[in-house]
C-alpha atoms as a PDB file:
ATOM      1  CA  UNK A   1     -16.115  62.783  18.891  1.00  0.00           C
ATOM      2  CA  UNK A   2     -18.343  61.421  16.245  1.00  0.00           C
ATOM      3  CA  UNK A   3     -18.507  57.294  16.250  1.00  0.00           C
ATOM      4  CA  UNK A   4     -16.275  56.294  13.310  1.00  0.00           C
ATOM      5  CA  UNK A   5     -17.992  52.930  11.636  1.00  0.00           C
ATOM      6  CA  UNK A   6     -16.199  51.034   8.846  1.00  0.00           C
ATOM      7  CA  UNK A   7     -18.664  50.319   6.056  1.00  0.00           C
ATOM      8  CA  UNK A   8     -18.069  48.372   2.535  1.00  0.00           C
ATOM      9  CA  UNK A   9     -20.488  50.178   0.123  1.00  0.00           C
ATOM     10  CA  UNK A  10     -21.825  53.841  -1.142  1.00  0.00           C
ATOM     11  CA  UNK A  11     -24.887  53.430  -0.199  1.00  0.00           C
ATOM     12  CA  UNK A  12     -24.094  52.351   3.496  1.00  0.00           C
ATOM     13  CA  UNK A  13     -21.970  55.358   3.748  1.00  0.00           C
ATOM     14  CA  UNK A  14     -24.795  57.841   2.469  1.00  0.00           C
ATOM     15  CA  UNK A  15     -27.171  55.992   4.893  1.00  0.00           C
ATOM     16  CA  UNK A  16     -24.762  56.350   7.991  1.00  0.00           C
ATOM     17  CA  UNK A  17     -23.910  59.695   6.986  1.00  0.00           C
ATOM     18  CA  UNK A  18     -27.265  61.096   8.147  1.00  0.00           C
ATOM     19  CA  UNK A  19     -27.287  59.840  11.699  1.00  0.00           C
ATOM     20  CA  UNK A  20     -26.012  61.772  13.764  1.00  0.00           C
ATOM     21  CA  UNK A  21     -22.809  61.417  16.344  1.00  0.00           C
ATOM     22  CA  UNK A  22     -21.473  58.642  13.430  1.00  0.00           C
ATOM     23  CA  UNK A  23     -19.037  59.093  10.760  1.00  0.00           C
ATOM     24  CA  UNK A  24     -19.177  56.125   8.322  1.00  0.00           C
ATOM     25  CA  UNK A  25     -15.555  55.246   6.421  1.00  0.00           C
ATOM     26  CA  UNK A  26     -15.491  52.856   3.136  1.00  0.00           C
ATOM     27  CA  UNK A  27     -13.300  50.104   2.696  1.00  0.00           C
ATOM     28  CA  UNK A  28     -13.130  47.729   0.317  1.00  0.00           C
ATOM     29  CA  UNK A  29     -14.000  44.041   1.415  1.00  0.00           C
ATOM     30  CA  UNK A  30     -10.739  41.966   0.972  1.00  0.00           C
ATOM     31  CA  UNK A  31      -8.045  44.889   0.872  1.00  0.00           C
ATOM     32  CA  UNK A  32      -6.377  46.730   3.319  1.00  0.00           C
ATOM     33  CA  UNK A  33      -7.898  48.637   6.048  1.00  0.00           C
ATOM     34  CA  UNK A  34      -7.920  52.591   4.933  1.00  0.00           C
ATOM     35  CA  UNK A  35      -6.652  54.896   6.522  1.00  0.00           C
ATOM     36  CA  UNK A  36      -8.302  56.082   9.824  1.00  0.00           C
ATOM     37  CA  UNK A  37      -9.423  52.492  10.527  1.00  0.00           C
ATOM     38  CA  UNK A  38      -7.483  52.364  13.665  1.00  0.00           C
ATOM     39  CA  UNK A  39     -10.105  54.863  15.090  1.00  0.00           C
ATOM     40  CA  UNK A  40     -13.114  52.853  14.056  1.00  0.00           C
ATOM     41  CA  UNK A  41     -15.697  51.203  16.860  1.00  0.00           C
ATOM     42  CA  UNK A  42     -17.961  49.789  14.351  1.00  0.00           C
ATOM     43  CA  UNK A  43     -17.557  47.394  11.450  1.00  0.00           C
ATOM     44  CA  UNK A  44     -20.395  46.494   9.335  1.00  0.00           C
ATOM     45  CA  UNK A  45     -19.440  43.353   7.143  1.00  0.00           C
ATOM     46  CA  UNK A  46     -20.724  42.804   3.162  1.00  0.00           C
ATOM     47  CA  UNK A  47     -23.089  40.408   2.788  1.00  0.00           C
ATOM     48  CA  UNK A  48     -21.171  36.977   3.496  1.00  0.00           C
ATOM     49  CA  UNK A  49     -18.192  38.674   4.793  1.00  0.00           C
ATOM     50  CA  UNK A  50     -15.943  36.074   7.007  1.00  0.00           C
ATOM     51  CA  UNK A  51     -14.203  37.127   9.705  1.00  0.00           C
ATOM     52  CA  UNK A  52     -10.865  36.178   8.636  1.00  0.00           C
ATOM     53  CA  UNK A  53     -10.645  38.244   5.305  1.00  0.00           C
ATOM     54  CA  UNK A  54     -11.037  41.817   7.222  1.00  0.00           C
ATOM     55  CA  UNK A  55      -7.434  42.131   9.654  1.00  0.00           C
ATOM     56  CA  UNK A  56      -9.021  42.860  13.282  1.00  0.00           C
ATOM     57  CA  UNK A  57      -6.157  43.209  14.926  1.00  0.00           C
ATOM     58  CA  UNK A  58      -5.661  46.758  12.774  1.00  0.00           C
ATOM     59  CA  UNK A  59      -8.911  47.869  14.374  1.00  0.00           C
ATOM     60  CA  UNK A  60      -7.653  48.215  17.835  1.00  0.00           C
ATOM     61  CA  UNK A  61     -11.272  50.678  19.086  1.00  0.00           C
ATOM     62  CA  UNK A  62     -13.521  47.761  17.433  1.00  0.00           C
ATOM     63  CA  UNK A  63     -16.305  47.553  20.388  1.00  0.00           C
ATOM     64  CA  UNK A  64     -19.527  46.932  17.342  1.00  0.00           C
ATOM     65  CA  UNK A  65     -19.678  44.304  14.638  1.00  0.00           C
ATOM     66  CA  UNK A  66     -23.167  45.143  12.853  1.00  0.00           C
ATOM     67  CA  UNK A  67     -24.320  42.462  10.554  1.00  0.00           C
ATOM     68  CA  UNK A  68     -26.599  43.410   7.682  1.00  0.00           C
ATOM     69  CA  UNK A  69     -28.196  39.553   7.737  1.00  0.00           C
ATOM     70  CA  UNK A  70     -30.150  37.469  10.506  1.00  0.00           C
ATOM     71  CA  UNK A  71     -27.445  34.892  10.348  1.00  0.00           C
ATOM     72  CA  UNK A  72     -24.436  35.636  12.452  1.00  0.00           C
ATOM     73  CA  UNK A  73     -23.045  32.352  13.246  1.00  0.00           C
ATOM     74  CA  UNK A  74     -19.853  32.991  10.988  1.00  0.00           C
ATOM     75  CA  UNK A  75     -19.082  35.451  13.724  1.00  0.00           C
ATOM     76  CA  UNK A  76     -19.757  33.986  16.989  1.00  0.00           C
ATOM     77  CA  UNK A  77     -16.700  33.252  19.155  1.00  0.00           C
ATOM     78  CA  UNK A  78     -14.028  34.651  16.325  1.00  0.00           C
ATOM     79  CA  UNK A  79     -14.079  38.608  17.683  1.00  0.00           C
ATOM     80  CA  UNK A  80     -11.440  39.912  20.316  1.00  0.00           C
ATOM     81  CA  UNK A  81     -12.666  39.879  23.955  1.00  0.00           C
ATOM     82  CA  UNK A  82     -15.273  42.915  24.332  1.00  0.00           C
ATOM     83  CA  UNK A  83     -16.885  43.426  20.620  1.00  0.00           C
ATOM     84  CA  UNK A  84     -20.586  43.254  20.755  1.00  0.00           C
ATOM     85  CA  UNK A  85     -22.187  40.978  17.661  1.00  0.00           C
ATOM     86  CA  UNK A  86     -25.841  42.620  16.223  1.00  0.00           C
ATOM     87  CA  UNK A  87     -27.488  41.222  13.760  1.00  0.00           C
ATOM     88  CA  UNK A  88     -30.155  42.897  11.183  1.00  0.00           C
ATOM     89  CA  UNK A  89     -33.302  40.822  13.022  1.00  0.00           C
ATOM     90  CA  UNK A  90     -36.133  41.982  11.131  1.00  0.00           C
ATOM     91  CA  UNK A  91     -34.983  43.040   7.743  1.00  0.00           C
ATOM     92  CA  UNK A  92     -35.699  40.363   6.101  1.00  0.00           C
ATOM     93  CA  UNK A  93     -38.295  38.349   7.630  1.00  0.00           C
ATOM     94  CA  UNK A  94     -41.134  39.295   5.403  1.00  0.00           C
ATOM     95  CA  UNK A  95     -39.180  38.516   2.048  1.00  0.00           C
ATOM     96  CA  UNK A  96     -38.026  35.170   3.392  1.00  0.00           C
ATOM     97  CA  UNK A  97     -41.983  34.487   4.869  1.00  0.00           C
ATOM     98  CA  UNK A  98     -42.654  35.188   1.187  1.00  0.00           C
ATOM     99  CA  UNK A  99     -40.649  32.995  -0.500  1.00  0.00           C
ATOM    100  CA  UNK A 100     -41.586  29.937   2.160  1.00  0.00           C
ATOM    101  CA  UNK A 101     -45.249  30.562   0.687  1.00  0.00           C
ATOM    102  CA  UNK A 102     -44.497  30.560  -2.992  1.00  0.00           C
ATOM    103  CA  UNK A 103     -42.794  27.181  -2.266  1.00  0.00           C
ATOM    104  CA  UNK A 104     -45.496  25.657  -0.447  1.00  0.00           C
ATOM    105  CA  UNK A 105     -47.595  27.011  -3.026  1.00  0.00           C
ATOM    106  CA  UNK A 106     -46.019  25.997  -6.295  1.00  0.00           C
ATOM    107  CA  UNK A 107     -45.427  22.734  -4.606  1.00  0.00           C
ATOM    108  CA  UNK A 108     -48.649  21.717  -3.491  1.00  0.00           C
ATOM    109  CA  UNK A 109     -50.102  23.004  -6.681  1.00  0.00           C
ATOM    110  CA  UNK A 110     -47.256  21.147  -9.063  1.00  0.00           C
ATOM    111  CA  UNK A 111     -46.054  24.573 -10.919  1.00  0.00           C
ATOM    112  CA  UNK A 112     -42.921  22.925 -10.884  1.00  0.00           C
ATOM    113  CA  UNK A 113     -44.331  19.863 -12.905  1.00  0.00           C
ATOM    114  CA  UNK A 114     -46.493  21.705 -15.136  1.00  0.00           C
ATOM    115  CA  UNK A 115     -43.679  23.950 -16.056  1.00  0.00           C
ATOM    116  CA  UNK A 116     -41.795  20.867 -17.315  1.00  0.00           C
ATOM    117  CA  UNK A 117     -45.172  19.212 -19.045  1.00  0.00           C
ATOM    118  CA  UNK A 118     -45.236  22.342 -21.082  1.00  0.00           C
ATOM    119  CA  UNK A 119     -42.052  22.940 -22.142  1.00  0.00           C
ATOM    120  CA  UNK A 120     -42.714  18.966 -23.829  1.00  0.00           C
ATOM    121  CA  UNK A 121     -45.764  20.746 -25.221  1.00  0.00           C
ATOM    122  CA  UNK A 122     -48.078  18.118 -23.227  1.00  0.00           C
ATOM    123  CA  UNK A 123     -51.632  19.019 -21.587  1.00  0.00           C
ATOM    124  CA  UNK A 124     -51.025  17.620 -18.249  1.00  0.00           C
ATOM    125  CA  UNK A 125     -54.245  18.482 -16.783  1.00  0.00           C
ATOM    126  CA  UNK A 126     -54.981  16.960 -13.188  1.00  0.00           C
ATOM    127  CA  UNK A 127     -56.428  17.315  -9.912  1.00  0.00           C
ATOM    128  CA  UNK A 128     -53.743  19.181  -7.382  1.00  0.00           C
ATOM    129  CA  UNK A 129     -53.267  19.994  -3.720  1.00  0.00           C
ATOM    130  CA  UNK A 130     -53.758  22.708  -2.167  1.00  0.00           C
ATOM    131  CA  UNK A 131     -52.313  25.002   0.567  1.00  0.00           C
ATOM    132  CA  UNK A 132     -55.790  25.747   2.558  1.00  0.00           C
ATOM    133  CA  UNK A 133     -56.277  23.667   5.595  1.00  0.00           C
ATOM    134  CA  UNK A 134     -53.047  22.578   5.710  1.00  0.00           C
ATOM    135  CA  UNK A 135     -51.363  22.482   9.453  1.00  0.00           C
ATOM    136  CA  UNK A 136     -47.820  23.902   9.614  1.00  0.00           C
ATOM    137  CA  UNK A 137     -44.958  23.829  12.515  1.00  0.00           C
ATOM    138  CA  UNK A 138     -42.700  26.648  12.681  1.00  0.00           C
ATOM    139  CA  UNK A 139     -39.608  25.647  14.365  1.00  0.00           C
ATOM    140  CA  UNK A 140     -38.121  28.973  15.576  1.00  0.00           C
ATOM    141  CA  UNK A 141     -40.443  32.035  17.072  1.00  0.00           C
ATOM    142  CA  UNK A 142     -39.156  34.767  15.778  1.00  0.00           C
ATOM    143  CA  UNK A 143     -39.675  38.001  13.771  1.00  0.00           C
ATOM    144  CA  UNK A 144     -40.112  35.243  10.420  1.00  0.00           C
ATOM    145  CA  UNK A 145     -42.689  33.202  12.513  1.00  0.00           C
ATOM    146  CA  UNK A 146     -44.788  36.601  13.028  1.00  0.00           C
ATOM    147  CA  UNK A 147     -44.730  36.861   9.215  1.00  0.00           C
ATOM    148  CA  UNK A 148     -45.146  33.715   8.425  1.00  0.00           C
ATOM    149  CA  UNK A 149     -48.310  33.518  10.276  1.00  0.00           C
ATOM    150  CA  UNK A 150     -49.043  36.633   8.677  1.00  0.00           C
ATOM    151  CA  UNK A 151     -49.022  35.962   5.474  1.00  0.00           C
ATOM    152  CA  UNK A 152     -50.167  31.857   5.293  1.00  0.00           C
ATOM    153  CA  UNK A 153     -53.534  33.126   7.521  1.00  0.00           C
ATOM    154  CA  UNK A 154     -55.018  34.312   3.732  1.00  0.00           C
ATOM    155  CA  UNK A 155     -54.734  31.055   2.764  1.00  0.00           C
ATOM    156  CA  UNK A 156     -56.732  29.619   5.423  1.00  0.00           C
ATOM    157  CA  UNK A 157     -53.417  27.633   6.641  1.00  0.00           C
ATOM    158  CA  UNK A 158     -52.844  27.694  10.244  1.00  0.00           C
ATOM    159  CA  UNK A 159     -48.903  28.175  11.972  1.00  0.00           C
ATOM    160  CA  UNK A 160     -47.514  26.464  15.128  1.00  0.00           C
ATOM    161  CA  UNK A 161     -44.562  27.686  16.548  1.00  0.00           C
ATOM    162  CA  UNK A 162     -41.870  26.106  18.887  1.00  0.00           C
ATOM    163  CA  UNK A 163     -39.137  27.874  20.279  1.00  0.00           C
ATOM    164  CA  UNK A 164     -36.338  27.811  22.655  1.00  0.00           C
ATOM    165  CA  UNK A 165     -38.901  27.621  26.079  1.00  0.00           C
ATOM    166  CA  UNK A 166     -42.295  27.693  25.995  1.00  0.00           C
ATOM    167  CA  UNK A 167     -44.296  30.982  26.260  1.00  0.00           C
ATOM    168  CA  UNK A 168     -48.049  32.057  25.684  1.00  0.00           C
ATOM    169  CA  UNK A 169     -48.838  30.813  22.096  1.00  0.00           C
ATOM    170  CA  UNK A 170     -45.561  29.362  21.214  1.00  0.00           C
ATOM    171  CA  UNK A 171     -44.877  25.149  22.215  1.00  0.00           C
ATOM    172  CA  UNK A 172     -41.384  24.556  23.898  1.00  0.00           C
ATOM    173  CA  UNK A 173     -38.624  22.807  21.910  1.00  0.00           C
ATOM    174  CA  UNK A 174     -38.624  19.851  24.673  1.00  0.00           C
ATOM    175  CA  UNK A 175     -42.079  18.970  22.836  1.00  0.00           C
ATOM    176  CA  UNK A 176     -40.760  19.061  19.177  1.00  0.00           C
ATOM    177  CA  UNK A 177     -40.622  14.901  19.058  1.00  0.00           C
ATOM    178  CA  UNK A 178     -44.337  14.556  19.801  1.00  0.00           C
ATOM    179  CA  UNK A 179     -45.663  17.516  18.022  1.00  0.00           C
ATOM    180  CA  UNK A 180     -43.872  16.796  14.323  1.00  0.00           C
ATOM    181  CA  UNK A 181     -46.292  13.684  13.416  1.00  0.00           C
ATOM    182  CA  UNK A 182     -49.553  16.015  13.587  1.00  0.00           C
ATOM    183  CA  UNK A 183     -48.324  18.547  11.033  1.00  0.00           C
ATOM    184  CA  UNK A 184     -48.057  18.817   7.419  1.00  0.00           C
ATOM    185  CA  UNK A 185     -45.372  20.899   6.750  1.00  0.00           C
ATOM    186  CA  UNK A 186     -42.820  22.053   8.817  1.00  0.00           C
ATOM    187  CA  UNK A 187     -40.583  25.068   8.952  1.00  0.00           C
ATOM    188  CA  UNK A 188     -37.136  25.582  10.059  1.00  0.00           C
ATOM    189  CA  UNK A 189     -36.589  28.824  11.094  1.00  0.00           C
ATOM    190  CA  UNK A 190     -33.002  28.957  13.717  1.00  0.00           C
ATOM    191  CA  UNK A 191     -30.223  30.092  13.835  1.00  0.00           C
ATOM    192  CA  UNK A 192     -27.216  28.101  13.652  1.00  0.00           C
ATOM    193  CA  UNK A 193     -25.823  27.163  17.200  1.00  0.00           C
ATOM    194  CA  UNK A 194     -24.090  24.115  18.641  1.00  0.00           C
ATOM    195  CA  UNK A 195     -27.911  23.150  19.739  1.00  0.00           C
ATOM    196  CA  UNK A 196     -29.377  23.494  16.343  1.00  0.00           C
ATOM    197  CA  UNK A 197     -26.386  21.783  13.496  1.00  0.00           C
ATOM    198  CA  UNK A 198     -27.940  18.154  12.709  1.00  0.00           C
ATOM    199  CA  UNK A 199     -31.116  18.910  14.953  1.00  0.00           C
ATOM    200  CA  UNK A 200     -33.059  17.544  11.761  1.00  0.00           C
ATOM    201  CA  UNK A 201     -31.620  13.799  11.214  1.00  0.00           C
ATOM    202  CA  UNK A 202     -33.107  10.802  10.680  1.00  0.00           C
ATOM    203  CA  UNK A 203     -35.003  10.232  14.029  1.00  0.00           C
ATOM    204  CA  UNK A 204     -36.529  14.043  13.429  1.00  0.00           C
ATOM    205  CA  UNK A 205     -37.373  13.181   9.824  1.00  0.00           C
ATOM    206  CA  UNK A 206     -38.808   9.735  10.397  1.00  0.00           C
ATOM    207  CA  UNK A 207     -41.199  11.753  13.066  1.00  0.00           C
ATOM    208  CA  UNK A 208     -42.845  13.567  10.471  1.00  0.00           C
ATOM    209  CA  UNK A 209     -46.053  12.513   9.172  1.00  0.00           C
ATOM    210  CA  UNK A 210     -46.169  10.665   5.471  1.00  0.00           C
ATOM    211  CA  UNK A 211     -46.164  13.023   2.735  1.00  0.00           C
ATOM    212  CA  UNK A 212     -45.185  16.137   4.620  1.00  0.00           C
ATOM    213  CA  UNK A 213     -42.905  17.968   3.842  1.00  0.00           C
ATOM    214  CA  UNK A 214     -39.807  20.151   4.771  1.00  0.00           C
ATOM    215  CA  UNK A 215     -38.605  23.831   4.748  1.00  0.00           C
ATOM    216  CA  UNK A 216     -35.710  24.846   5.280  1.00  0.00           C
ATOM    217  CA  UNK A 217     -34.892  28.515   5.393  1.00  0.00           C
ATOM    218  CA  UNK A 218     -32.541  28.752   8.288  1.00  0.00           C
ATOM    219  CA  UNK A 219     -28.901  27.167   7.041  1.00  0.00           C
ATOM    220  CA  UNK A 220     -28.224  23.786   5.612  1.00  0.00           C
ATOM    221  CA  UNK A 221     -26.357  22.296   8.496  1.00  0.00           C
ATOM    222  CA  UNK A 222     -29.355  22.488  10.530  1.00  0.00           C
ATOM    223  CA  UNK A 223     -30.256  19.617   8.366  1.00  0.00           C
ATOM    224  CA  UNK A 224     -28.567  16.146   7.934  1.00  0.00           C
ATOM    225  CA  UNK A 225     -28.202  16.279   4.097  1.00  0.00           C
ATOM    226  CA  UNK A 226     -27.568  12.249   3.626  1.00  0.00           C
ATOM    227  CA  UNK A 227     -31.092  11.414   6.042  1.00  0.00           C
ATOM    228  CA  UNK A 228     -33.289  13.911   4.147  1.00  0.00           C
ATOM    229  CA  UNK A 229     -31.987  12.546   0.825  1.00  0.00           C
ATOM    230  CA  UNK A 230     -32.730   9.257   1.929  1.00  0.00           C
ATOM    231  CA  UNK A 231     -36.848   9.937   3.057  1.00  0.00           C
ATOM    232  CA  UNK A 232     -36.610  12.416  -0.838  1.00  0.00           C
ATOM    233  CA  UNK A 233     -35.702   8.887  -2.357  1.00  0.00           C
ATOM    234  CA  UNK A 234     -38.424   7.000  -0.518  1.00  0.00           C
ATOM    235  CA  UNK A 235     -40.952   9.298  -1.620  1.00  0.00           C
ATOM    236  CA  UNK A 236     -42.357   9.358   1.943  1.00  0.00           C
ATOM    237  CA  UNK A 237     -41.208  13.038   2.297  1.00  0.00           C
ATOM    238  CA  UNK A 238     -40.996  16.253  -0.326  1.00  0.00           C
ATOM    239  CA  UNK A 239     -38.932  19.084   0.595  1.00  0.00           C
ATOM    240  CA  UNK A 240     -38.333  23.117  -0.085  1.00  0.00           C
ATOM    241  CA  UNK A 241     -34.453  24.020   0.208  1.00  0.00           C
ATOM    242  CA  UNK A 242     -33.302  27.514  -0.150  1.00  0.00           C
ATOM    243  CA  UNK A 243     -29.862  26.609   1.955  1.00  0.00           C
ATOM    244  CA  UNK A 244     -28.107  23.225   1.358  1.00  0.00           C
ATOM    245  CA  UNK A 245     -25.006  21.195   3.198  1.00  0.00           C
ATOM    246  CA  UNK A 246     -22.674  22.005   1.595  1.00  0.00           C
ATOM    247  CA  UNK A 247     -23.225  25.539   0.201  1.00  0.00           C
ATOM    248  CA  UNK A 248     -23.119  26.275  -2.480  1.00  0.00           C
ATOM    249  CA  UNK A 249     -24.285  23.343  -3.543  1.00  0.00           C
ATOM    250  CA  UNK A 250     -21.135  21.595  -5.961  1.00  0.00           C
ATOM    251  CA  UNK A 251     -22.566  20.839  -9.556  1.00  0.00           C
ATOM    252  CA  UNK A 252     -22.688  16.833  -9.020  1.00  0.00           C
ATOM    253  CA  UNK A 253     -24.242  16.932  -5.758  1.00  0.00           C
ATOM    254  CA  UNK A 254     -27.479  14.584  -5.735  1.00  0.00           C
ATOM    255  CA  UNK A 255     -29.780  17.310  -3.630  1.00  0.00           C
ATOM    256  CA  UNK A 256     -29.919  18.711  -7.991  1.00  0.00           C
ATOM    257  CA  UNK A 257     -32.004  15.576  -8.904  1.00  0.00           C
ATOM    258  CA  UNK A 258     -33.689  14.450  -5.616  1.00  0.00           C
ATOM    259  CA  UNK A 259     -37.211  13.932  -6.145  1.00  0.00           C
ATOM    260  CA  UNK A 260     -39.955  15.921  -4.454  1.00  0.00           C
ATOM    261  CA  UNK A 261     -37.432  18.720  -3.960  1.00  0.00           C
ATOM    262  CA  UNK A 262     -38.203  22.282  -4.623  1.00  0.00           C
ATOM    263  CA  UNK A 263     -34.523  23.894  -4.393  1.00  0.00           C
ATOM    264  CA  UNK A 264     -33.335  27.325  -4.582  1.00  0.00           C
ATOM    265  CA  UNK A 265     -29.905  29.002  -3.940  1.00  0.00           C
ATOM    266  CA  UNK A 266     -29.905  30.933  -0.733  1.00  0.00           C
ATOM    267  CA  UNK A 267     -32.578  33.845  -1.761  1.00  0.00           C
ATOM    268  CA  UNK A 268     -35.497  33.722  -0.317  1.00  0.00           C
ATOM    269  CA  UNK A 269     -34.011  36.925   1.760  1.00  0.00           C
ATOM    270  CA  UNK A 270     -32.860  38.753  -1.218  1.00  0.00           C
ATOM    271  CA  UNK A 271     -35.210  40.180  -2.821  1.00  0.00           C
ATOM    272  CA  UNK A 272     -35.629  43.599  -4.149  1.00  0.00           C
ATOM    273  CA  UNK A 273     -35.195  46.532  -1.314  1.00  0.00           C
ATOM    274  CA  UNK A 274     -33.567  44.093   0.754  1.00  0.00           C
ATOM    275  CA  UNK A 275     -30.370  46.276   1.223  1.00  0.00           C
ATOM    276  CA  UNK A 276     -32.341  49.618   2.605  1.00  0.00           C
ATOM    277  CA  UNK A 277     -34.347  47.432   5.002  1.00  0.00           C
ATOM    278  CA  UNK A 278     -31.067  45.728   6.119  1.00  0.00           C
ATOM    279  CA  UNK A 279     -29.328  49.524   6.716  1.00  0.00           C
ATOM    280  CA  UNK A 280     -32.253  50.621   8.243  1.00  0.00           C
ATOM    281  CA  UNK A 281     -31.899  47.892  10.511  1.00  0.00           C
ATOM    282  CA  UNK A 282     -28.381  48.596  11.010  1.00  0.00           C
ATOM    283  CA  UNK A 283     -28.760  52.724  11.020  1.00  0.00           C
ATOM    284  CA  UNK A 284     -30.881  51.993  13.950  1.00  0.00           C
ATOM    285  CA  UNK A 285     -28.712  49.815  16.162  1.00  0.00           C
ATOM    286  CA  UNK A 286     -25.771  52.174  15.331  1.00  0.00           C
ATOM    287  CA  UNK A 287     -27.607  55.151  16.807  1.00  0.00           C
ATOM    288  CA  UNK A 288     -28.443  53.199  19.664  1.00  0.00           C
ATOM    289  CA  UNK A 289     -24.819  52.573  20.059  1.00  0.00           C
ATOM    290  CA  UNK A 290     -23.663  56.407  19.369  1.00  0.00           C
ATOM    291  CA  UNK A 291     -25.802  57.416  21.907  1.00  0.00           C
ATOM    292  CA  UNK A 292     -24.538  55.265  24.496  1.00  0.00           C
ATOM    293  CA  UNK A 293     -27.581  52.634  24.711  1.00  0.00           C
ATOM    294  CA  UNK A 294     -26.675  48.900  23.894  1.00  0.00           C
ATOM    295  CA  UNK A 295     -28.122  47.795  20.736  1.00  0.00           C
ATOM    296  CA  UNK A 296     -31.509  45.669  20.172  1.00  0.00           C
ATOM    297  CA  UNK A 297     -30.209  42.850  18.429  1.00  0.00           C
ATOM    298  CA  UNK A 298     -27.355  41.689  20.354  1.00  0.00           C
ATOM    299  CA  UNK A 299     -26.345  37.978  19.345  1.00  0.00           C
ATOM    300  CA  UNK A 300     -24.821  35.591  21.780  1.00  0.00           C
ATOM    301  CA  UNK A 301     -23.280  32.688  22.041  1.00  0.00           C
ATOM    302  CA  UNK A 302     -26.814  30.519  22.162  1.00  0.00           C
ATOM    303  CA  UNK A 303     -28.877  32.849  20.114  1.00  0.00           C
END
C-alpha cells in the first residue's frame, strides 16, 4: 500500500506524485480534512501552518509531520504520542546566508542612508565602512553557518561559530560570554527552544563590543526586544532584524523607528525557488520514510 501524505498545494502534489510507494492528497489549509484523510501517515503543513487549525484527531494513521521550513518550534510537544517532526534543514540556508550579507553590506556601506539623501535630492558623499576584515560570530553551527562562511569568505570577512558543544572548528556555547566582546558582528542562527527564548538580553548585549552589531535571522523571541531597543537608542549597538517580538511587527511598534536598525519582515528565506528547494527537501525525507528508513531531519524536543 502506497504511503498516503496530506499536502496543501498543486505543486506539492505533482512533486510527491513522482516518488514512488507515496500517494500525495490535497487539502485545503483551514477546511475540513478530505476525504481519505483518515488513511494518511504524512502531513506536510503550508508555510506558517499552526497546529491547531488542521483537526489531528481526524488523522488517526498520522506517524510524519514534514515541515517545508527550518523552524519547527510551532510544532514541538503539540502532536499525539508517536508522530515524528522533520523539518526542511537545508532548503533555505543559502537564501537566508544571502540576505545576512546584503544587510551587513548595505549597512556598513550606508545604502540605507544614501537611499534617503537622494530621495531629498542631496549629494551626501562620505567616507563608509566596509565589510572586509570584519570578525563575525555565528551563534548556531548549522547548514546556514556552512553558507554563511561560504559566502562572507569573498569578502575577506572571517566566521566563528558556536554551537550546542564544542567540536573541531566550532567554540561551545558555555564560551559564548567571553567570546562576544572580540567580534564585530554577530549572528543568530537557532532554533527556538526553551534554552534559546531571551538567550540575547541585556547581559548578552552589553557583552558585545561598541559599535557591533546584531543579526538576527533565527526568530524574534530569541531576542529581548525592550534590551536591544535600549543599546539601538544608545547608539552603542546597530542591528539587522528580519524576525521581530512580536511578529508581525504591529504598525506603532518602536523597532519601525529605532536607529541603527536595518529591518525586514521575515524573508530573508523566501526568495525566489524557495518552494522547489523546500519539496525537494521534503520529497526526500518522505522517501526515506516510504521505504521504511527514519528520516534525516528529525526535530526533537532540544533541537
Amino acid at each position: 500500500m502506497p504511503v498516503t501524505v496530506l499536502v496543501s498545494d498543486a505543486y506539492g502534489v505533482g512533486v510527491l506524485a513522482a516518488v514512488d510507494g507515496v500517494r500525495p492528497l490535497r487539502f485545503e489549509p483551514g477546511g475540513p480534512l478530505p476525504s481519505g484523510a483518515d488513511r494518511a501517515e504524512v502531513l506536510i503543513p503550508a508555510f506558517l501552518t499552526r497546529p491547531d487549525s488542521i483537526d489531528l484527531a481526524g488523522l488517526p494513521k498520522l506517524r510524519l509531520v514534514q515541515m517545508l521550513t527550518a523552524g519547527a518550534e510551532g510544532w514541538i510537544g503539540k502532536l499525539p504520542d508517536g508522530v515524528m517532526l522533520s523539518n526542511a534543514r537545508g532548503a533555505h540556508g543559502a537564501s537566508v546566508a544571502e540576505w545576512v550579507l546584503g544587510a551587513l553590506l548595505a549597512t556598513y556601506r550606508e545604502f540605507g542612508g544614501f537611499a534617503d539623501a537622494g530621495r531629498a535630492h542631496r549629494w551626501n558623499q562620505h567616507q563608509t565602512d566596509t565589510l572586509a576584515g570584519k570578525r563575525i560570530l555565528g551563534v548556531g553551527a548549522g547548514d546556514l553557518g556552512v553558507e554563511l562562511r561560504r559566502k562572507l569568505e569573498p569578502f575577506d570577512a572571517t566566521l566563528t561559530l558556536v554551537g550546542t558543544n564544542a567540536r573541531d572548528g566550532v567554540h561551545g556555547v558555555d564560551e559564548l560570554p567571553e567570546l562576544l566582546g572580540e567580534f564585530d558582528v554577530v549572528v543568530l542562527m537557532v532554533p527556538v527552544t526553551d534554552k534559546t527564548i531571551g538567550m540575547v538580553d541585556a547581559k548578552f548585549l552589553a557583552r558585545m563590543a561598541d559599535g557591533a552589531i546584531l543579526v538576527n535571522v533565527a526568530r524574534g523571541p530569541v531576542v529581548d526586544t525592550e534590551a536591544l531597543l535600549s543599546e539601538l537608542r544608545s547608539g552603542r549597538l546597530r542591528a539587522a532584524l528580519d524576525v521581530t517580538d512580536p511578529e508581525p511587527l504591529p504598525p506603532d511598534h518602536p523597532l519601525w523607528t529605532a536607529p541603527g536598525l536595518l529591518l525586514t519582515p521575515h524573508v530573508a528565506g523566501s526568495s525566489r525557488g524557495s518552494v522547489e528547494r523546500a519539496y525537494a527537501v521534503a520529497a526526500a525525507e518522505i522517501a526515506r520514510f516510504a521505504a521504511g528508513e527514519s528520516p534525516k531531519n528529525l526535530v526533537h524536543g532540544d533541537y
